[in-house]
Structures are given as structure tokens and as C-alpha cells.
Protein backbone atom coordinates (compact mmCIF):
# COMPACT_ATOMS: atom_id res chain seq x y z
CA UNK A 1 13.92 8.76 22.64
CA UNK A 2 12.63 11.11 20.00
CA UNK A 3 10.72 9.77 16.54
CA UNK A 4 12.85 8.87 13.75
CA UNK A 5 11.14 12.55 11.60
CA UNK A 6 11.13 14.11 14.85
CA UNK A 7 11.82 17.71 13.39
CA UNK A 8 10.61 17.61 9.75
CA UNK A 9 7.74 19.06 8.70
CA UNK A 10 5.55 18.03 5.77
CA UNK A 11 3.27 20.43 3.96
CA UNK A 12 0.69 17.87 2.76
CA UNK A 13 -1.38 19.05 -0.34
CA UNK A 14 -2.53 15.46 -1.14
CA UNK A 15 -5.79 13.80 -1.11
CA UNK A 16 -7.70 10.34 -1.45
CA UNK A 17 -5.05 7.76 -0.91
CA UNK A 18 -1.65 7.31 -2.74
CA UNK A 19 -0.29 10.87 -1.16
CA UNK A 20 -2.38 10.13 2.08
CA UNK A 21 -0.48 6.92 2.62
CA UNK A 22 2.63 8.65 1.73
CA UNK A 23 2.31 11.04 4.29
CA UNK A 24 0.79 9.51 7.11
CA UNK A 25 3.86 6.77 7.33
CA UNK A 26 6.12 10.10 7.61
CA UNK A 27 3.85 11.21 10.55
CA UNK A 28 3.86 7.78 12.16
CA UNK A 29 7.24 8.17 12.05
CA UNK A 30 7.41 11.63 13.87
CA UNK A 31 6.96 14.41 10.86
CA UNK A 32 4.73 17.43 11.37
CA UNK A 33 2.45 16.69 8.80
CA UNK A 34 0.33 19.96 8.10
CA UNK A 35 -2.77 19.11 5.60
CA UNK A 36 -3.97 21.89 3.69
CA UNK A 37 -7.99 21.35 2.79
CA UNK A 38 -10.43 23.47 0.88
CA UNK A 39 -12.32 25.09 3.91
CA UNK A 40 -15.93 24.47 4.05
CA UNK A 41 -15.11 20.92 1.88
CA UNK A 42 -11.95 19.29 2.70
CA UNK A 43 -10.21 15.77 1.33
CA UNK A 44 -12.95 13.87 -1.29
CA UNK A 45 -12.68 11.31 1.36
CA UNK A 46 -13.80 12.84 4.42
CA UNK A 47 -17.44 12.37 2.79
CA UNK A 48 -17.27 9.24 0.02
CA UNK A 49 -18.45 5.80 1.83
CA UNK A 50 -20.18 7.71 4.70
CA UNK A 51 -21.04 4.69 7.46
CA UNK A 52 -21.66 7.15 10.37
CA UNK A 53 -23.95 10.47 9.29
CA UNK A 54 -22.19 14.03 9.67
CA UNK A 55 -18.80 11.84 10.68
CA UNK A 56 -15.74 11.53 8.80
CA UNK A 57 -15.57 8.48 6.68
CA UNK A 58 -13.08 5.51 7.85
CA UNK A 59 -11.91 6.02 4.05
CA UNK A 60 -10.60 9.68 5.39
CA UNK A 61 -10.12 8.76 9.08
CA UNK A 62 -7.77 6.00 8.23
CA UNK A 63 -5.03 7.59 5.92
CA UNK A 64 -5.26 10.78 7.63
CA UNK A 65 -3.76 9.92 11.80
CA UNK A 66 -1.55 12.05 12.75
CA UNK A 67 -1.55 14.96 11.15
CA UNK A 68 -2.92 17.94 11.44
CA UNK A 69 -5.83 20.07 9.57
CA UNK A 70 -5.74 23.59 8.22
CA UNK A 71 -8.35 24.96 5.55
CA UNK A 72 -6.73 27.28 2.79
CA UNK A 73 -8.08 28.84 -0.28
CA UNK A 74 -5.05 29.58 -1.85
CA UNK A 75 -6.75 31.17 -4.93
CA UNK A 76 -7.32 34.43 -2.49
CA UNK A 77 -3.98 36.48 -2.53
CA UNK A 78 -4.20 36.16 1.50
CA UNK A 79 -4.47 32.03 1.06
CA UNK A 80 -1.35 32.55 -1.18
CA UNK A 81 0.65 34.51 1.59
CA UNK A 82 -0.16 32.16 3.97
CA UNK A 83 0.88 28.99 1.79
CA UNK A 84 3.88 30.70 0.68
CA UNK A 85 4.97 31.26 4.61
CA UNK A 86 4.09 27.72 4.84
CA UNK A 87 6.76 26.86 2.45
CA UNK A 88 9.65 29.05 3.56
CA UNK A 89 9.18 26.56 7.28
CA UNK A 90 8.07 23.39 5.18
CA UNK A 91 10.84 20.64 4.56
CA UNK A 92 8.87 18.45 2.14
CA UNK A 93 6.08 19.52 -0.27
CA UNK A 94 3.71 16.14 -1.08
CA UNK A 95 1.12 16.39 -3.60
CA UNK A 96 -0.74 13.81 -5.68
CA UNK A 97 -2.65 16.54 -7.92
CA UNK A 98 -3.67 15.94 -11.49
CA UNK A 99 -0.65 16.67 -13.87
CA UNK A 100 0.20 20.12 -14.24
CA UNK A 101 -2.16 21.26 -11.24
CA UNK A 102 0.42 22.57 -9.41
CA UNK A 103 2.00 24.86 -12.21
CA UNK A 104 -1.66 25.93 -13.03
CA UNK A 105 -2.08 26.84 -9.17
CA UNK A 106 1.69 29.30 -9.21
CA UNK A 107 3.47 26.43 -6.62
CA UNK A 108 5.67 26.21 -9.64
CA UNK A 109 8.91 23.95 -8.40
CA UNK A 110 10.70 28.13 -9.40
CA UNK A 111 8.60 29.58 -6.97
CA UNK A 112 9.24 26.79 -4.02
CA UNK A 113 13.14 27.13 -4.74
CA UNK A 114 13.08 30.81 -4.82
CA UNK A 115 11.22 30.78 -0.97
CA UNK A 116 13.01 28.15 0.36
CA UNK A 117 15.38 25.94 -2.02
CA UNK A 118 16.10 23.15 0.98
CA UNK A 119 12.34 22.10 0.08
CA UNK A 120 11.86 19.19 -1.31
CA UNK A 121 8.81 18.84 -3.80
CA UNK A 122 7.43 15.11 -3.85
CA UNK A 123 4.66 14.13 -6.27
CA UNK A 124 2.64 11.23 -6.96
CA UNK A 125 1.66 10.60 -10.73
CA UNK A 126 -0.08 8.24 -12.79
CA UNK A 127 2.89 7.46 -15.54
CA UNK A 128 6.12 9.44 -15.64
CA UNK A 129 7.63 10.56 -18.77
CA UNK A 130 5.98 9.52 -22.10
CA UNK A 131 2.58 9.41 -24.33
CA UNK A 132 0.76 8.94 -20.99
CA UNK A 133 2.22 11.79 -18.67
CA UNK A 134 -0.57 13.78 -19.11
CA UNK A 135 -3.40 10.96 -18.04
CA UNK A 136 -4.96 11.00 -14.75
CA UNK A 137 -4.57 7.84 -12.46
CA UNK A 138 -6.61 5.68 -10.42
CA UNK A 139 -6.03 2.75 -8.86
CA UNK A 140 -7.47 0.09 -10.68
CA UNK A 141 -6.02 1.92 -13.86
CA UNK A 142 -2.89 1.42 -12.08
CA UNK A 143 -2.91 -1.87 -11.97
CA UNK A 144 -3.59 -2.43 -15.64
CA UNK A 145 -0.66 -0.02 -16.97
CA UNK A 146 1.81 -1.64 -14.31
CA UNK A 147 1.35 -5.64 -15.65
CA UNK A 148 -0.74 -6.87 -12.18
CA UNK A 149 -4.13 -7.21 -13.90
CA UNK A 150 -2.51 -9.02 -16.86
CA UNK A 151 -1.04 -11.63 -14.97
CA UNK A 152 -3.30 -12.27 -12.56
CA UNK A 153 -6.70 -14.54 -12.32
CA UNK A 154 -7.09 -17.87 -13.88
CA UNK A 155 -5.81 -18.57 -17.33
CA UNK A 156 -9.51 -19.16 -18.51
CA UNK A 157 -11.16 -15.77 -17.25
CA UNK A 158 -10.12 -11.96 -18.04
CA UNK A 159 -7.67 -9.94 -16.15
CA UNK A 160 -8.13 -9.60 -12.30
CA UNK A 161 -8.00 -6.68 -10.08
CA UNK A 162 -6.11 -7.09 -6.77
CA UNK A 163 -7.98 -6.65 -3.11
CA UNK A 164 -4.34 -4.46 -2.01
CA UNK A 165 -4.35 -1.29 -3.23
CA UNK A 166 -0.84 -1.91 -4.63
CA UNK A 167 -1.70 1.49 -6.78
CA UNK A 168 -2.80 4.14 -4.42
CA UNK A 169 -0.82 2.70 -1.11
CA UNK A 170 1.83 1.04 -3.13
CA UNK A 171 2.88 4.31 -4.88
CA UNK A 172 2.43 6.51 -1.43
CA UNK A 173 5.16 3.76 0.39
CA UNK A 174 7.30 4.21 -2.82
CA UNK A 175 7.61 7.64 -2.79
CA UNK A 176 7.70 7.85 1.33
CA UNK A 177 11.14 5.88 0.31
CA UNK A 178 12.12 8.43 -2.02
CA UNK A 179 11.38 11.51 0.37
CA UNK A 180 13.27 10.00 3.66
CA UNK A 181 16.29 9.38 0.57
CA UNK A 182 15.95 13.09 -0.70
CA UNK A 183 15.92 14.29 2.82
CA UNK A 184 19.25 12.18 3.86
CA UNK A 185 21.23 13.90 0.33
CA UNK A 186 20.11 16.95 1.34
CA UNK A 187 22.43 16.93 4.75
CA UNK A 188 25.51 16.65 2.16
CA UNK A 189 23.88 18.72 -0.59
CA UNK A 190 22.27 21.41 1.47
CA UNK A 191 19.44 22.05 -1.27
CA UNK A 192 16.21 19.69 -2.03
CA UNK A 193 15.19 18.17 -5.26
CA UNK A 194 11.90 16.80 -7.01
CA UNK A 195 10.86 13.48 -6.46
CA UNK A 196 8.13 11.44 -8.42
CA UNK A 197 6.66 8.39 -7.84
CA UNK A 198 4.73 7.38 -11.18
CA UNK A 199 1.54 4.80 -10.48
CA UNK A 200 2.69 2.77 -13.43
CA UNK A 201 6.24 2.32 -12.17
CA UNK A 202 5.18 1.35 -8.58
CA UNK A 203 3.03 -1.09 -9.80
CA UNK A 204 5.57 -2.70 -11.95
CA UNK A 205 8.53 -2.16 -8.75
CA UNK A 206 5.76 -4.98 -7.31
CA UNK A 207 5.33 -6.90 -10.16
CA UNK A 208 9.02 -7.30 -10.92
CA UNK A 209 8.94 -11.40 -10.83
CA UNK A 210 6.68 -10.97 -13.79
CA UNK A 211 8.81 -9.05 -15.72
CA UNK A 212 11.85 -11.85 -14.96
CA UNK A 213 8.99 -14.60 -16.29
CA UNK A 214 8.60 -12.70 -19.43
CA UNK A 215 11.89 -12.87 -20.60
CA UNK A 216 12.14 -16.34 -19.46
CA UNK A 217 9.22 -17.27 -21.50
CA UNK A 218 10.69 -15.48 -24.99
CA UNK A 219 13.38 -17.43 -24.25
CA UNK A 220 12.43 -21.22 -23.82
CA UNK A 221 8.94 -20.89 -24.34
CA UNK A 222 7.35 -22.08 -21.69
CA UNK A 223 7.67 -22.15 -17.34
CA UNK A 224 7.42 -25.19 -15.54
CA UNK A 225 6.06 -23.91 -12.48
CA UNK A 226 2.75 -22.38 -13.64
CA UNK A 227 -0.57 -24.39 -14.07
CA UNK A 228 0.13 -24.21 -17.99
CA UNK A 229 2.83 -26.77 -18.06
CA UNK A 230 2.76 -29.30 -19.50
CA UNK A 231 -0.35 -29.98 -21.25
CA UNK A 232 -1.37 -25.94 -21.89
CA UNK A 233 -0.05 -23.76 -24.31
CA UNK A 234 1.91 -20.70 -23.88
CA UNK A 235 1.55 -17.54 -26.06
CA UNK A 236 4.23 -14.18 -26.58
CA UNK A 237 3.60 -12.72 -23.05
CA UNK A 238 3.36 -13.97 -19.58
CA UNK A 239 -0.08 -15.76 -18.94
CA UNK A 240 -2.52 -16.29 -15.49
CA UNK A 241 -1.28 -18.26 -13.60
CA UNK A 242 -4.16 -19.14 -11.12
CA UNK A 243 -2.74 -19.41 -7.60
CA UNK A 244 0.69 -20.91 -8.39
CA UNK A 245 4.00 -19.45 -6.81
CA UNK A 246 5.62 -16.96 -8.22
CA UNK A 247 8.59 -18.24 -6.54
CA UNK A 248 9.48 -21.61 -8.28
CA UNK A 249 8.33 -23.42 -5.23
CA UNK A 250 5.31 -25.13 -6.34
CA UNK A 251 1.85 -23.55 -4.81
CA UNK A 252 -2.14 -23.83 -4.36
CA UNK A 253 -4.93 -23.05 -2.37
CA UNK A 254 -6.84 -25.81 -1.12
CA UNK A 255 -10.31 -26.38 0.91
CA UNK A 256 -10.22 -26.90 4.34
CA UNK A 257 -13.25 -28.76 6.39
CA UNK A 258 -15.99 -26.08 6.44
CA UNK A 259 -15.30 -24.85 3.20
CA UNK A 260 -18.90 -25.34 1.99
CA UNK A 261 -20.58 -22.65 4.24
CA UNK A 262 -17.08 -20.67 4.53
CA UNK A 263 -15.56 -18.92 1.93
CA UNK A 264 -12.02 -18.65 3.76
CA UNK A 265 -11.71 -22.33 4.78
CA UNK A 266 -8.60 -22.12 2.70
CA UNK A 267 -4.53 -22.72 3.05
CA UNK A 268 -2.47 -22.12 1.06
CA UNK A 269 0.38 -25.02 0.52
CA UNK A 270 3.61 -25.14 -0.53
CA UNK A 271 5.25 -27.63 -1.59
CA UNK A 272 8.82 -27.06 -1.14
CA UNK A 273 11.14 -29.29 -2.14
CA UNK A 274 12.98 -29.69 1.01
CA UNK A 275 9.45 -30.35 2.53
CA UNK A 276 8.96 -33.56 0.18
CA UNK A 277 9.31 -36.11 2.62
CA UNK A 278 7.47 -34.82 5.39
CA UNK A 279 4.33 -33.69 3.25
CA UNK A 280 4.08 -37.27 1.77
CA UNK A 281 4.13 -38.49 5.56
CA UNK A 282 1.99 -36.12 6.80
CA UNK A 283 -0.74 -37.02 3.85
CA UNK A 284 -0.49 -40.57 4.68
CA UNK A 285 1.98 -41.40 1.40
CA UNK A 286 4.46 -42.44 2.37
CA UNK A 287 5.27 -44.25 -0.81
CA UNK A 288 5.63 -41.39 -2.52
CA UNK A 289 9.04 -40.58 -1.08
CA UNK A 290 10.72 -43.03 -3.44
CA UNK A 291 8.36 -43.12 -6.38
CA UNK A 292 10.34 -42.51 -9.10
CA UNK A 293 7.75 -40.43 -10.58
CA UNK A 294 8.00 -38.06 -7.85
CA UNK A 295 11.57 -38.66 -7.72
CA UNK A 296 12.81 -34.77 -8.08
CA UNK A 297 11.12 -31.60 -7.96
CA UNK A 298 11.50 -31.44 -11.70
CA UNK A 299 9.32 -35.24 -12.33
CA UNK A 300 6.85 -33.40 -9.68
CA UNK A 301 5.81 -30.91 -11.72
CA UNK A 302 5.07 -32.95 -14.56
CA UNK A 303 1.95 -34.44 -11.64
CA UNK A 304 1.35 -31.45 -9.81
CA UNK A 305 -2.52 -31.61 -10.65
CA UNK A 306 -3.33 -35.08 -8.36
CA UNK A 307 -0.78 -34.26 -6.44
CA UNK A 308 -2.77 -31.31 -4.70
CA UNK A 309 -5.66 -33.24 -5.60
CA UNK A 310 -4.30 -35.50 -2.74
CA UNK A 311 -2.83 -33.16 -0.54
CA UNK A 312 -6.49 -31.24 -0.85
CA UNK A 313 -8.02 -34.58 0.82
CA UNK A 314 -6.38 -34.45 3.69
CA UNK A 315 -6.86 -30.29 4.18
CA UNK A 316 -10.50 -30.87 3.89
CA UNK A 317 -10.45 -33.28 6.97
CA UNK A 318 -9.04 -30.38 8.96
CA UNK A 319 -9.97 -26.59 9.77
CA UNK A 320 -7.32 -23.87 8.30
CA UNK A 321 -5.85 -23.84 11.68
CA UNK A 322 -5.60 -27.67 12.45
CA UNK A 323 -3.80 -27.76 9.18
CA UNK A 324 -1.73 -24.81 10.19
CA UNK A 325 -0.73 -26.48 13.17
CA UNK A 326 0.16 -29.48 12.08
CA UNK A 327 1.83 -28.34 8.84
CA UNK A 328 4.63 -26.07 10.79
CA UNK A 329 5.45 -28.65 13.31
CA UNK A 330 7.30 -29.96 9.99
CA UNK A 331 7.77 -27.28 8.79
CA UNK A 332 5.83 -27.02 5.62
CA UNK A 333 5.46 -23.72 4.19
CA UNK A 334 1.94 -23.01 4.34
CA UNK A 335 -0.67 -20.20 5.32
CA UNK A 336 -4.74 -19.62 6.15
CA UNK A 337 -6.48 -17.53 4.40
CA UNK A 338 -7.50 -15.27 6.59
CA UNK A 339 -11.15 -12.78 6.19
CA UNK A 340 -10.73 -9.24 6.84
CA UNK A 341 -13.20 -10.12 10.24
CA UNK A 342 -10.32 -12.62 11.56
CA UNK A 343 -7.82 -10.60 11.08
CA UNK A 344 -9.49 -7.10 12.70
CA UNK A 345 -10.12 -10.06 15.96
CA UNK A 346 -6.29 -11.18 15.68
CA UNK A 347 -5.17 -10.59 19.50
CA UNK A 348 -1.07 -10.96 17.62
CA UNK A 349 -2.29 -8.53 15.55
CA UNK A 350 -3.31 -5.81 18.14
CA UNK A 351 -0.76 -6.69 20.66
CA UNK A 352 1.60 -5.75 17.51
CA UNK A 353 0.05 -2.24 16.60
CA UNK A 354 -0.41 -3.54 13.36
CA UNK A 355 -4.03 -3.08 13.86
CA UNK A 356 -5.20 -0.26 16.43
CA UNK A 357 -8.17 0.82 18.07
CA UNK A 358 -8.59 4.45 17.93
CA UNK A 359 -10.83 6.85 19.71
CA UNK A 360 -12.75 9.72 17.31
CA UNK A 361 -14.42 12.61 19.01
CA UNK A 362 -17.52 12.36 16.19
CA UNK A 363 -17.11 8.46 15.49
CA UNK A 364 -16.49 6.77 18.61
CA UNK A 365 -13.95 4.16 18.67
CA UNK A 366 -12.91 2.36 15.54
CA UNK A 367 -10.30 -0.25 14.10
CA UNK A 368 -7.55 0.98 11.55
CA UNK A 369 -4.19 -0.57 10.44
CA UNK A 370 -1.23 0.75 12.37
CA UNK A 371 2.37 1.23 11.10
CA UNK A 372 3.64 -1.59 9.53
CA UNK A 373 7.17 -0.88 9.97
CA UNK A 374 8.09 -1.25 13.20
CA UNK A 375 11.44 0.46 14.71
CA UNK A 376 12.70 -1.05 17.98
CA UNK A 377 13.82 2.68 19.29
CA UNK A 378 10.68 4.73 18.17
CA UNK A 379 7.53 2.81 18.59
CA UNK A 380 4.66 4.69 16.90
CA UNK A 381 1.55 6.25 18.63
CA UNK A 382 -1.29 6.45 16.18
CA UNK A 383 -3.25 9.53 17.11
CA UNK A 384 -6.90 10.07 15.50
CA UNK A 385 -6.70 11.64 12.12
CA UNK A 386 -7.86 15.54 12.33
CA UNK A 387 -11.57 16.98 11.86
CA UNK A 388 -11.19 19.78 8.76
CA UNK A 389 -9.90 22.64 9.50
CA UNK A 390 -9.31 21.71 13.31
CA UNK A 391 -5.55 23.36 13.72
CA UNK A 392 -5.66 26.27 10.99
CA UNK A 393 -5.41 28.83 13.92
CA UNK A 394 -2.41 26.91 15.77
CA UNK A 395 -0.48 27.12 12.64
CA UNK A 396 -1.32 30.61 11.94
CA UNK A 397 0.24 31.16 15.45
CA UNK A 398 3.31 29.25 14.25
CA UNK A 399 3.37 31.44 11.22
CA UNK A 400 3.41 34.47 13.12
CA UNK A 401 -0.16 35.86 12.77
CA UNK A 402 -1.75 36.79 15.52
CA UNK A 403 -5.54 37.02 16.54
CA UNK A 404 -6.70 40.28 14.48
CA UNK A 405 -4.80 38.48 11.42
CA UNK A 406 -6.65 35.49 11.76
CA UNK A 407 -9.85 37.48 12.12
CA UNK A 408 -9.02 39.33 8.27
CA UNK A 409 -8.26 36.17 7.03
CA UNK A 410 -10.83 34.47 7.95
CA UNK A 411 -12.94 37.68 6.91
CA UNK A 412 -11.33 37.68 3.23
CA UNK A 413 -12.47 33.51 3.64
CA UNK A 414 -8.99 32.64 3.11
CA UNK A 415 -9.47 30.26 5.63
């Protein structure tokens, strides 16, 4: 059976990792992703956090499978013929340039409609419309402007960065959305459209529980379920709340035996209401099930502290995994923390594809996360991600220029 994009091709003018992302899930998926590079340089990435000398970085190599390379100066006026033939074949236009780049380059949205106005012209941003339209984007700048630093960490230490790249990747899944949804209206509408993807918003999209607590907080004052209640105070905006769920189902992470010389001999537990009387059996109190203090999930929270205090002596008695083990056979809601080492050796993991080995003609063989959306009737291949410049002359060929073209172009360094 073909791939789900089998038949759309993506001219990818984006770079580090929110348009990367974007665009390498739409190849997964079956698009002809063609990435334009600077010849001679090529994406940042393909050189920042170097592990292997004269090789492309995993930073490059893994947001770039896939695809395939052509080098492009498109400030020559033969770079400029050449992109603008790319175009007229091109379904989708990705970019995550600084704002206004693209104008300044003449790939005015204008000039795209008036060469090919099915095209559809996706862009990643930092913020969309406002006092900050005009600011470039990173990441962890991201995170700030979207509410995820704000609210996370402990309640006693400053705003926390997340490990996910909820920015960069998080933005480049949002607008992957927002392309396959652009490309599905245009085969009522016949014509493409812009779509943007701001940073900020993404952030927020993934932060939306927040936003619910902050309105729940202006209006009683204060939230059961986080560390806070009841003996902390609660200001005008939505605090740290440590570990707890965001959920309403009461949370922490606890040691596990080996935590001393481990830094992941961790679970997290959950103690869901449901789950009462089998976590007070399984801890060994049993008395607990008919305590009127921890009569209802409402008197629990009120003792949360030595309640995980005592759940956290039994975890410690156990690895992460004996825990595990013992925890779903009644069925408590609980997970290990898991180190990026355990998970790259996770045989479920690799029998999945959700991590894959891949072979690189200048790297050798090396681990990179596969797609994580898996569809039962196109099963993804991840192919190695493209040296710079490797296919310019194929897709010359598919442009129509043959080999004393190339030669000129190549000649005027177009290429």
C-alpha cells in the first residue's frame, strides 16, 4: 500500500529544529521532502554539537531522515529560477525563518500565488500577531512566553525549563497538523492558504491544564490537589507545583531501592481514588481503608504529605521495576522513570520503531527516535537523513535541466 503523503511534495526551507520536525513527520509519512541548503554551509545543525569529526551532527542527522538535499543560493538570479521552478511543482512551502525573512528574500506569499496558487505556505514563528511578532524565537524563550517555565519546578526555586523540546518539536508537530488540514481544504477549495504555527501558542496548546487552573484559582482561591494546600499560600497566578498531577488524581515521585547511587531509581505514583484500597494493601495498611481520616479522596488530600511519606517506604524496598510489577497487577497507576540510556536499550521500544537504528555512510550506525505515530496501513521506513547537497543534480533533472545546465549553474555557483 502506498504512504499516507505518497504524492506531495514539500519544499523545505527550514532549519535547526521546529521546521525540521515539521517536515520530517511529513516525510515519514511519504512526502517528497526537498531541503534547500546554502551550498558550501548547509543547516546550522549539520556542524553545532559535532561528536564524530567531518560527520554530520546527530543534532542534524536526526531531524533531517528522509528527505532529500539540494544546495541553492537563491540570491544569484539563476538560484532564483531554479527556486521559483521549485515552487510551480512544490505543494507545501515550510519555513521557520526569522520574521519577515522571506519577504526580504522576494518568496513574498504574491509571488508563490502568482507561480502556483495551490501552494500552500507554512511558517513557524515565535509569537503571532501582537507587540512581539517581530521577536525571534528559541526554544527555551518559548517556554517562558507560553506559561511552561512559570508553572513548573518546586514552589521554593525559580522557573524550570523542560528536558522536551515542547518549543522547537512541539511547534513543528503543531503546524505538521495544520499543513495535512490545509492540504485536505484544498481538494474542495482547489487553492492553498498560509498557515502559522506561533512558538508561544504551541507552547500554551500544551500547557492548556494550566490555563483551566488559573481561572480556577481567581475563582476560589486556592487548588486542592497541588503541594500548596492546605498549609501554603496561594498568590494571583498559578504557582509550582513540584511533581503533583495535573490531573486531579493525586501524584509524586518517590525513591526506589538504589536511589542513592542512581539518579532514576524513581516511580512515579498515583494515587487514584479507585486504587485506594489496593494501595493501602499493597503498603501493608490495611487500616487505612476505613480510617475516617482517609475516608474520601477529599479528607486524603488534607494528609497527602505522610501519606507518600509511607507509600515512599515501601518503594525504597523495591527497584523501579519490582514496584512496577507489582503495582499493575492491581492496577495502580504508576510509572519508572526511565534515563535516556534505558530507554535507547528498550527491546519494546525498538521492536516498535519508536527508536531506530540507522546506518550513515560518514557516521556509521547510530540510534534516533522513529515516528511516533504509527498507522496500521503505512508503516514508516526511516531512511538516513541526506549529506548537503547530495540530490541537487536529481532534482535539477526533475526540473528539466539537463547536464550543460547544471554545469552553468554550478559555474554561476548557484548551486
Amino acid at each position: 500500500m502506498s504512504k499516507a503523503l505518497e504524492g506531495v511534495r514539500i519544499l523545505d526551507f527550514t532549519h535547526v529544529q521546529s521546521g525540521p520536525t515539521c517536515t520530517q513527520l511529513l516525510a515519514w509519512f511519504g512526502a517528497d521532502v526537498i531541503k534547500v541548503e546554502r551550498p558550501g554551509v548547509g543547516d546550522a545543525t549539520r556542524g553545532q554539537l559535532s561528536d564524530i569529526p567531518g560527520a554530520d551532527s546527530l543534532y542534524f542527522t536526526m531531524l533531517n531522515h528522509n528527505k532529500r538535499s539540494v544546495t541553492l543560493d537563491t540570491k544569484k538570479p539563476q538560484g532564483r529560477e531554479v527556486l521559483d521552478r521549485l515552487i510551480s511543482i512544490c505543494d507545501v512551502l515550510v519555513e521557520n525563518f526569522a520574521p519577515g525573512a522571506l519577504d526580504r528574500m522576494g518568496i513574498t506569499w504574491e509571488h508563490v500565488q502568482a507561480i502556483n496558487p495551490r501552494m500552500i505556505v507554512a511558517s513557524v514563528k515565535g509569537f503571532g500577531q501582537g507587540q512581539y511578532a517581530h521577536c525571534k524565537v528559541y526554544e527555551n524563550v518559548a517556554q517562558c512566553a507560553g506559561g511552561s517555565a512559570s508553572t513548573t519546578g518546586f514552589d521554593d526555586g525559580p522557573p524550570m525549563i523542560s528536558g522536551a523540546q515542547i518549543g522547537d518539536s512541539g511547534t513543528g508537530l503543531h503546524l505538521a497538523l495544520g499543513i495535512v488540514a490545509a492540504l485536505y481544504q484544498r481538494t474542495h477549495s482547489g487553492r492553498g492558504q498560509k498557515v502559522l504555527a506561533p512558538m508561544q501558542d504551541a507552547v500554551l496548546n500544551l500547557c492548556r491544564v494550566k490555563l483551566r487552573d488559573q481561572q480556577r484559582l481567581e475563582r476560589t482561591g486556592t487548588m486542592h490537589e497541588y503541594p500548596q494546600y492546605p498549609d501554603g499560600k496561594f498568590g494571583d497566578a498559578v504557582p509550582r507545583a513540584g511533581n503533583a498531577s495535573g490531573g486531579g488524581q493525586p501524584g509524586s515521585i518517590l525513591r526506589c531501592k538504589g536511589w542513592e547511587a542512581d539518579p532514576n531509581a524513581y516511580i512515579y505514583f498515583i494515587t487514584q481514588a479507585s486504587a485506594w484500597p489496593a494501595i493501602c494493601r499493597v503498603i501493608g495498611e490495611e487500616g487505612w481503608i476505613d480510617e475516617e481520616a482517609y475516608a474520601t479522596p477529599a479528607m486524603r488530600l488534607l494528609h497527602l504529605k505522610p501519606i507518600f511519606d509511607r507509600i515512599e517506604r515501601w518503594t525504597m524496598t523495591l527497584t523501579k521495576f519490582e514496584a512496577m510489577e507489582i503495582l499493575n497487577r492491581h492496577d495502580i497507576p504508576c510509572g519508572p522513570v526511565l534515563s535516556m540510556k534505558e530507554i535507547a536499550e528498550d527491546p519494546a521500544l525498538r521492536e516498535s520503531g519508536t527508536i531506530v537504528e540507522v546506518e550513515h555512510p560518514v557516521r556509521g550506525s547510530y540510534l534516533s527516535v522513529g515516528n511516533p505515530i504509527k498507522l496500521s496501513a503505512s508503516p514508516t521506513t526511516v531512511t538516513r537523513a541526506p549529506l548537503l547537497g547530495e540530490h541537487t543534480e536529481q532534482v535539477l533533472a526533475l526540473l528539466g535541466y539537463g547536464a550543460d545546465d547544471i554545469v552553468a549553474l554550478r559555474a554561476a555557483q548557484a548551486i
